[in-house]
Protein backbone atom coordinates (compact mmCIF):
# COMPACT_ATOMS: atom_id res chain seq x y z
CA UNK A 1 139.50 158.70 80.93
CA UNK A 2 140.35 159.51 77.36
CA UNK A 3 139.21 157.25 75.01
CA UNK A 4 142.12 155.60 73.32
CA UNK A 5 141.22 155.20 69.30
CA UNK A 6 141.68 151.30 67.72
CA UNK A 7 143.25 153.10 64.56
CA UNK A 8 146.14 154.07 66.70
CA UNK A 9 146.79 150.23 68.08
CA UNK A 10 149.45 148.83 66.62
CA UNK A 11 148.39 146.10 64.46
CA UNK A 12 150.20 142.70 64.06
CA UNK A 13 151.54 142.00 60.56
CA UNK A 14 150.22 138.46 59.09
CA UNK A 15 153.11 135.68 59.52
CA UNK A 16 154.85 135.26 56.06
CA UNK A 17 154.24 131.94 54.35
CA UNK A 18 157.68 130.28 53.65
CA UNK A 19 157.55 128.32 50.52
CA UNK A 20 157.59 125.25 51.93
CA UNK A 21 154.17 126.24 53.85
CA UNK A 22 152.72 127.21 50.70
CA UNK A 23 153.97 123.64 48.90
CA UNK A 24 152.38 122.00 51.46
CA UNK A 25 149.07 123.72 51.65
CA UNK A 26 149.77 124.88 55.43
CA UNK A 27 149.18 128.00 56.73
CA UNK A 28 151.47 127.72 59.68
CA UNK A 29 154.58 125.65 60.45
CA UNK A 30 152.69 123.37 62.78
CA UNK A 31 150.40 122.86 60.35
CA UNK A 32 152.92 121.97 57.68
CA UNK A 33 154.13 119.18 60.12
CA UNK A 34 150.57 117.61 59.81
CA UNK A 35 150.95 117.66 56.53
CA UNK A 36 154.22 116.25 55.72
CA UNK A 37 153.24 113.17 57.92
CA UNK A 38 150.10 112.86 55.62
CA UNK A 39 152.19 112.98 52.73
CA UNK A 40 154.00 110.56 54.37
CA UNK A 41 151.53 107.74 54.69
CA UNK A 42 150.28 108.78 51.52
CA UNK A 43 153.40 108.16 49.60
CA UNK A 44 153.17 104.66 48.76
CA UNK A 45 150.15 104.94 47.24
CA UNK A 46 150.82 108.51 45.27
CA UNK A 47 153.66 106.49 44.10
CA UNK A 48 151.45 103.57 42.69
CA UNK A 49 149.61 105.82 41.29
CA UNK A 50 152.21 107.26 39.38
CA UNK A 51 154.46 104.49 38.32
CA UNK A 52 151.94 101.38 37.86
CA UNK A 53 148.27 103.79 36.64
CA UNK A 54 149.42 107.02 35.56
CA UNK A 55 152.99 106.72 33.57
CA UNK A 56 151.18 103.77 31.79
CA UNK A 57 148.49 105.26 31.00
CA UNK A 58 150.44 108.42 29.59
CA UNK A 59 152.64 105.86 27.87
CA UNK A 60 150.31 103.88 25.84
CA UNK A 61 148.76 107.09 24.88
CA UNK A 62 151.59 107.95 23.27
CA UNK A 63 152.00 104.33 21.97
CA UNK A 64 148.69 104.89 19.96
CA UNK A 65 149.86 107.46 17.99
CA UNK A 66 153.29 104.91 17.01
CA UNK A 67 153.94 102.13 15.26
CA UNK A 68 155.40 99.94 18.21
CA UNK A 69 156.50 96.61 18.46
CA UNK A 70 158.39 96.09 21.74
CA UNK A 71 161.51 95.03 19.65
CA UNK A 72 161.50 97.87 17.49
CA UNK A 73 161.91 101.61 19.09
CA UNK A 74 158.48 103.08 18.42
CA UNK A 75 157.83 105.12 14.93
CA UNK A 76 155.02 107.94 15.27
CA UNK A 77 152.53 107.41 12.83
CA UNK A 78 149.39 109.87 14.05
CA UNK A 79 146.30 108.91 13.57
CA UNK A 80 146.89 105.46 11.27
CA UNK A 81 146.15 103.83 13.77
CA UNK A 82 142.74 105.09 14.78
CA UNK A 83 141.86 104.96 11.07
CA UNK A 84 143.13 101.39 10.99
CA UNK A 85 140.40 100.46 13.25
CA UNK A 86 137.46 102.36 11.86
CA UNK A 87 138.33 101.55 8.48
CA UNK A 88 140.65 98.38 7.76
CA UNK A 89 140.05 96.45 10.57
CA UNK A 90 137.45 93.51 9.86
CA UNK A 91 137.06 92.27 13.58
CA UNK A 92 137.12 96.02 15.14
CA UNK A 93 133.12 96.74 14.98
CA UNK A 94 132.08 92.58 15.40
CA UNK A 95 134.13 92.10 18.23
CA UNK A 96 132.85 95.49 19.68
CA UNK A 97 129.03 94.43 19.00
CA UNK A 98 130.00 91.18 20.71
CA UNK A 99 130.52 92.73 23.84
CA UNK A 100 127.87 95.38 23.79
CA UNK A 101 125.55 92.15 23.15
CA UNK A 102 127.14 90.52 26.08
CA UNK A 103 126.34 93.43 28.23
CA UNK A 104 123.15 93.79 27.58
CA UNK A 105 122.41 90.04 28.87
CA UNK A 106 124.57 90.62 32.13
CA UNK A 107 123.58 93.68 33.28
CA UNK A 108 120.18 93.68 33.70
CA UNK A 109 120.06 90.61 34.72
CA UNK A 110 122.59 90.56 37.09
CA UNK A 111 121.29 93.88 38.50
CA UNK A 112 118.03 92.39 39.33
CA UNK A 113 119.27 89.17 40.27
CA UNK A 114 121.41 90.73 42.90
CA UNK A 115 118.50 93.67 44.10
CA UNK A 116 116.01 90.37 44.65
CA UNK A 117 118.77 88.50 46.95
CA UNK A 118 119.49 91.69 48.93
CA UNK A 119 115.39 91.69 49.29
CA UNK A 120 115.86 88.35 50.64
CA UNK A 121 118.69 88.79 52.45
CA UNK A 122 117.74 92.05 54.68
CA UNK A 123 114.60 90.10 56.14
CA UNK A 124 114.53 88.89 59.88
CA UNK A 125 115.54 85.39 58.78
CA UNK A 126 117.16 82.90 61.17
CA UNK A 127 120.66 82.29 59.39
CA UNK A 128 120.50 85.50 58.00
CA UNK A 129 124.18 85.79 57.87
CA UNK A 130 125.01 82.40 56.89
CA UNK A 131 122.66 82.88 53.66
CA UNK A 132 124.89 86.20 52.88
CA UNK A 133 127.57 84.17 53.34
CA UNK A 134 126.71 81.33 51.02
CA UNK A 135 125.85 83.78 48.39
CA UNK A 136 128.44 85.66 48.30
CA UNK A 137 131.00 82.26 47.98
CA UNK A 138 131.03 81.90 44.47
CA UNK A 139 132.03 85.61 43.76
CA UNK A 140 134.93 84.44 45.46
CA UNK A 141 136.16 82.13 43.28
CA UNK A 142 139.14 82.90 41.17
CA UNK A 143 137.78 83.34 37.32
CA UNK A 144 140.02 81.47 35.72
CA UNK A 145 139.24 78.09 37.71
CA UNK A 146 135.43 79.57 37.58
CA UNK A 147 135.37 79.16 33.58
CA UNK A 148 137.55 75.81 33.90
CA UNK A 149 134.88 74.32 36.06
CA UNK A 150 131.94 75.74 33.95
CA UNK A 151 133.76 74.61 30.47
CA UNK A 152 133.59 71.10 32.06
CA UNK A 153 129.93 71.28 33.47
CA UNK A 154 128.75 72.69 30.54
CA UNK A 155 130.55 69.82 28.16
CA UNK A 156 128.58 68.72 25.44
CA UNK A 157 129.31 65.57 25.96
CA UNK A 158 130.47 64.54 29.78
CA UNK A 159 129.17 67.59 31.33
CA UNK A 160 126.67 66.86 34.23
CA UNK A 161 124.34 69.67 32.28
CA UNK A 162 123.78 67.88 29.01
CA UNK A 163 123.83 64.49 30.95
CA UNK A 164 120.50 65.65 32.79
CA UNK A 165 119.01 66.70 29.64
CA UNK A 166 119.48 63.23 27.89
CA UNK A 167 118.45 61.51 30.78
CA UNK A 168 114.84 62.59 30.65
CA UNK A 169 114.94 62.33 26.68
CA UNK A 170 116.04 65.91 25.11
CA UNK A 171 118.72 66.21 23.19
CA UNK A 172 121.79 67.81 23.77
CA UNK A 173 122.55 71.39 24.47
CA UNK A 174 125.76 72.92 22.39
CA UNK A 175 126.67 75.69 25.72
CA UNK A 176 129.96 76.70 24.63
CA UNK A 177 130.30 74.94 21.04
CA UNK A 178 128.20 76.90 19.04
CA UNK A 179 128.31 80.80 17.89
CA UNK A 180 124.77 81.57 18.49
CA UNK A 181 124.68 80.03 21.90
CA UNK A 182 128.35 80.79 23.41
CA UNK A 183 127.70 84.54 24.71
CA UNK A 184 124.44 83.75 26.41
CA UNK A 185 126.08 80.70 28.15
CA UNK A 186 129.26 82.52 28.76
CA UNK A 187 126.50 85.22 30.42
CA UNK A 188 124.80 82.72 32.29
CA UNK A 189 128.24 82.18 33.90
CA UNK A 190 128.74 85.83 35.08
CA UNK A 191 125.28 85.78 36.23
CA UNK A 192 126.16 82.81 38.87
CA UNK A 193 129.24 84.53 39.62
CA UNK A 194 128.52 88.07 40.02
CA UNK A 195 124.43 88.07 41.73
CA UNK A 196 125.84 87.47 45.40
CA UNK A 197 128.83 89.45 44.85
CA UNK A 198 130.12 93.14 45.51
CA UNK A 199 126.83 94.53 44.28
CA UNK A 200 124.16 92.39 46.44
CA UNK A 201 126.55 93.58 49.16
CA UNK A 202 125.77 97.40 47.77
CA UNK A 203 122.13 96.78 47.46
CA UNK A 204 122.23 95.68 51.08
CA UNK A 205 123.70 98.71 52.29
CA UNK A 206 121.38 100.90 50.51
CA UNK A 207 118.07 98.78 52.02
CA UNK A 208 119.38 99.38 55.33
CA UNK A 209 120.02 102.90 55.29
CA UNK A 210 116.03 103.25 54.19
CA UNK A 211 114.43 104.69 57.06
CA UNK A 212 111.69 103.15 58.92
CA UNK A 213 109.43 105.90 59.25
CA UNK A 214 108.70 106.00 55.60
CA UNK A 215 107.39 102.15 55.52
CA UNK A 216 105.72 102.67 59.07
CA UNK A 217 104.54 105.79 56.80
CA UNK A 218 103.30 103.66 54.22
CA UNK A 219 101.56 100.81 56.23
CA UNK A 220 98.88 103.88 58.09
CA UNK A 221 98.56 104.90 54.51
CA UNK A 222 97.76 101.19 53.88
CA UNK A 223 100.50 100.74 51.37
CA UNK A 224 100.84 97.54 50.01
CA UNK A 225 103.63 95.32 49.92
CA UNK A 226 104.22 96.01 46.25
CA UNK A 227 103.62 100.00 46.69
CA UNK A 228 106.27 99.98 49.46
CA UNK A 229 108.27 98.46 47.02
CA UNK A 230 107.71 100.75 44.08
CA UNK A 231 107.10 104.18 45.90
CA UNK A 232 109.85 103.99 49.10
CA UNK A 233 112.56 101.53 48.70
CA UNK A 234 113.38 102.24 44.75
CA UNK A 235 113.35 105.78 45.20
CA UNK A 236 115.45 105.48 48.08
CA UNK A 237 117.89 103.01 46.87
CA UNK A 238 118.17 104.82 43.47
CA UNK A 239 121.29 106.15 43.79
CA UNK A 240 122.73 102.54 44.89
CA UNK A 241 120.68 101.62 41.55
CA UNK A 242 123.43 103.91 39.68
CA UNK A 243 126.16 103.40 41.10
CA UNK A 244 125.51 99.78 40.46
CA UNK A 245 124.56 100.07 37.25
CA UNK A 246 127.36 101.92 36.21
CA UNK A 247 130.05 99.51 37.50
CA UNK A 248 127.43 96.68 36.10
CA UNK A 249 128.37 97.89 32.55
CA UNK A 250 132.44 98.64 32.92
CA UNK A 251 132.62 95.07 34.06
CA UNK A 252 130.82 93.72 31.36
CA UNK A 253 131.91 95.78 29.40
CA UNK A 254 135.75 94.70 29.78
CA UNK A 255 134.87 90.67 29.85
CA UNK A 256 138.31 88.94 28.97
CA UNK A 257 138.61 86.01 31.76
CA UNK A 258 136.00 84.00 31.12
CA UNK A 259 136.06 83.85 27.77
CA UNK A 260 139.75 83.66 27.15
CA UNK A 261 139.94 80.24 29.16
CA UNK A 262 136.91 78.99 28.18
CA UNK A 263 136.37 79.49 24.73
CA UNK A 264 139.76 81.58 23.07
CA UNK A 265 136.87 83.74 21.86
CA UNK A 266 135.41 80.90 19.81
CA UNK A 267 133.78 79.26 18.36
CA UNK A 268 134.28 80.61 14.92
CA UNK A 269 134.75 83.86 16.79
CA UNK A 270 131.79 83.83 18.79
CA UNK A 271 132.57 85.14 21.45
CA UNK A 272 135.64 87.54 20.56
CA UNK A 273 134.93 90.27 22.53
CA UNK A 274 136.71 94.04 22.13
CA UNK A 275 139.47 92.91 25.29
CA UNK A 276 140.16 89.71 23.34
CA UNK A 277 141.03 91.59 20.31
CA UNK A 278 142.91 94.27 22.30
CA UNK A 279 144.87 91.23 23.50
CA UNK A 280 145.74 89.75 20.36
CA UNK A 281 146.75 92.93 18.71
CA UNK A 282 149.49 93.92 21.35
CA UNK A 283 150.20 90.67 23.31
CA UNK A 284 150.35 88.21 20.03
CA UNK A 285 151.11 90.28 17.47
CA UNK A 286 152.95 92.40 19.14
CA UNK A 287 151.24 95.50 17.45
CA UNK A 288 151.73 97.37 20.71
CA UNK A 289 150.82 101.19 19.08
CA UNK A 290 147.53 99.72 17.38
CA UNK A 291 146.89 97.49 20.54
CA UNK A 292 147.06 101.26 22.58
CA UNK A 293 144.71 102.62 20.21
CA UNK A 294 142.11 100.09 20.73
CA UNK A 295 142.48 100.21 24.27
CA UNK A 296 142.15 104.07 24.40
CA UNK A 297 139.19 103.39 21.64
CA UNK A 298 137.21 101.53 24.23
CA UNK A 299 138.29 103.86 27.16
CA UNK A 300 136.42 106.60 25.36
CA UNK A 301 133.46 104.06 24.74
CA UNK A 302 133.25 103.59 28.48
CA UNK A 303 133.32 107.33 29.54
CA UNK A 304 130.79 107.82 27.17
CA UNK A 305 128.36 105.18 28.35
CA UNK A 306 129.27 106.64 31.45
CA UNK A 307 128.70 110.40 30.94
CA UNK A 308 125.32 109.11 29.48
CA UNK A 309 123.98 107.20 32.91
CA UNK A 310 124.93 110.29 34.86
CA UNK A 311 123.21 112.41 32.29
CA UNK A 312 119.69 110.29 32.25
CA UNK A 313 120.14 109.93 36.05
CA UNK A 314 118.60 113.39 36.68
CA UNK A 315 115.31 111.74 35.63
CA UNK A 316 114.80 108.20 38.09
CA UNK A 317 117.27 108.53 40.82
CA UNK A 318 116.18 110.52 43.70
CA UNK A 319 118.66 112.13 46.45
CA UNK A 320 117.63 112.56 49.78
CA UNK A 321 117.83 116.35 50.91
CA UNK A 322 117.41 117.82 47.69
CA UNK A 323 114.07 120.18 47.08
């Protein structure tokens, strides 16, 4: 039987793409199906994106560079504004300090605070749920009627606080009435609110994806309690450590709730932070073009910090599966 050659089989031509196909990112028409119904669902929230994140976002950009005040059609200025609040704006750097200053009592503390309860929290205790459940109650609560509670427990006068601390003979404690004591009361606040929130939850998930072997590991090695601690779970857990930590300081970073109901950013601008001033520039004054430039200002300030963690990150936090 003669051999019959492959080079003289006819060979099938590939299917042309339509464009359509290509659009889509199919390589057939059955697969371009699939993909128009994902596009589908997807819709609503490609649309979000674009009308309520994206076209904002790309608008006050452009706003920053204008002179805009909502009555007025907007004027382009360049960079006056950006030099405005390097140069001739007196509350630009002590409302920014403010908040770094705020962030640096919050995070840590909060960070720990909220690593200890998870601790707590993913022992064989009876009730375990119910405790997560109790802890996790006051992140729940709305912010604003969070500060209007606080503002009235924290009263220098009526509030149950200061009522304790005269009743066993020390004088009272000015929480929210004085500049040098406002932030770390207004931090103490965030602390309550935000150590058996979203990030205990985090914590939790990272303890429990630890695996056993390592601590059964540990304990032959005669590992104790405190070495476990130090030389398994926070290597494991580091990368929950910074992704935690990174959300830790955009929320702190971006404080406006709290202290707009409780204190207007006073007293004697106290605690006028950098989203109270962004506020008042485009919201009150209606200085919507310097208002955008502040708020893309502190954007960058956040990517930074950011771009930093990730940078430094290379050095503490350990990923499973790497060499």
């Amino acid at each position: 039987m003669a051999e019959i050659s492959l080079n003289r089989l006819p060979q099938t031509a590939p299917a042309k793409r339509s464009f359509f196909t290509w659009l889509v990112g199919a390589e057939s028409k059955f697969q371009a199906k699939d993909a128009v119904q994902g596009y589908l669902f997807a819709l609503p929230w490609i649309l979000g994106l674009i009308i309520f994140i994206a076209g904002p976002m790309l608008a006050s950009l452009y706003f920053s560079f204008t002179e805009y005040s909502v009555l007025d059609s907007p004027t382009w200025v360049g960079l006056d504004n950006y030099h405005k609040a390097f140069m001739g704006d007196d509350l630009f750097y002590t409302s920014l300090g403010r908040t770094f200053y705020y962030a640096i009592l919050v995070v840590p503390l909060t960070l720990a605070g909220s690593l200890l309860l998870a601790l707590l929290l993913n022992q064989r205790l009876f009730g375990r749920n119910i405790y997560r459940t109790l802890f996790f109650i006051p992140h729940l609560t709305p912010e604003v009627a969070m500060a209007v509670i606080w503002l009235w427990l924290l009263d220098p006068h009526l509030g149950p606080f200061n009522y304790v601390l005269k009743s066993i003979g020390l004088p009272e404690f000015p929480f929210l009435t004085d500049r040098d004591t406002v932030i770390p009361s207004l931090a103490l606040i965030a602390f309550w609110a935000g150590v058996g929130g979203n990030r205990m939850l985090i914590f939790l998930a990272g303890l429990q994806g630890v695996p056993n072997d390592l601590y059964e590991a540990a304990d032959i090695d005669g590992a104790s309690v405190w070495s476990k601690f130090r030389h398994v779970t926070l290597p494991m857990i580091s990368p929950t450590m910074l992704f935690n930590l990174i959300l830790g300081i955009i929320g702190a970073m971006k404080v406006f709730n709290i202290a707009f109901v409780a204190t207007r950013g006073g007293p004697a601008y106290g605690s006028w932070f950098f989203a109270l001033h962004i506020y008042q520039q485009a919201f009150e004054f209606y200085r919507l073009g310097y208002g955008s430039a502040l708020a893309w200002i502190f954007a960058i300030v956040l990517i930074v910090f950011t771009l930093v963690n990730l940078r430094i990150s290379n050095r503490w936090v350990f990923y499973q599966g790497e060499s």
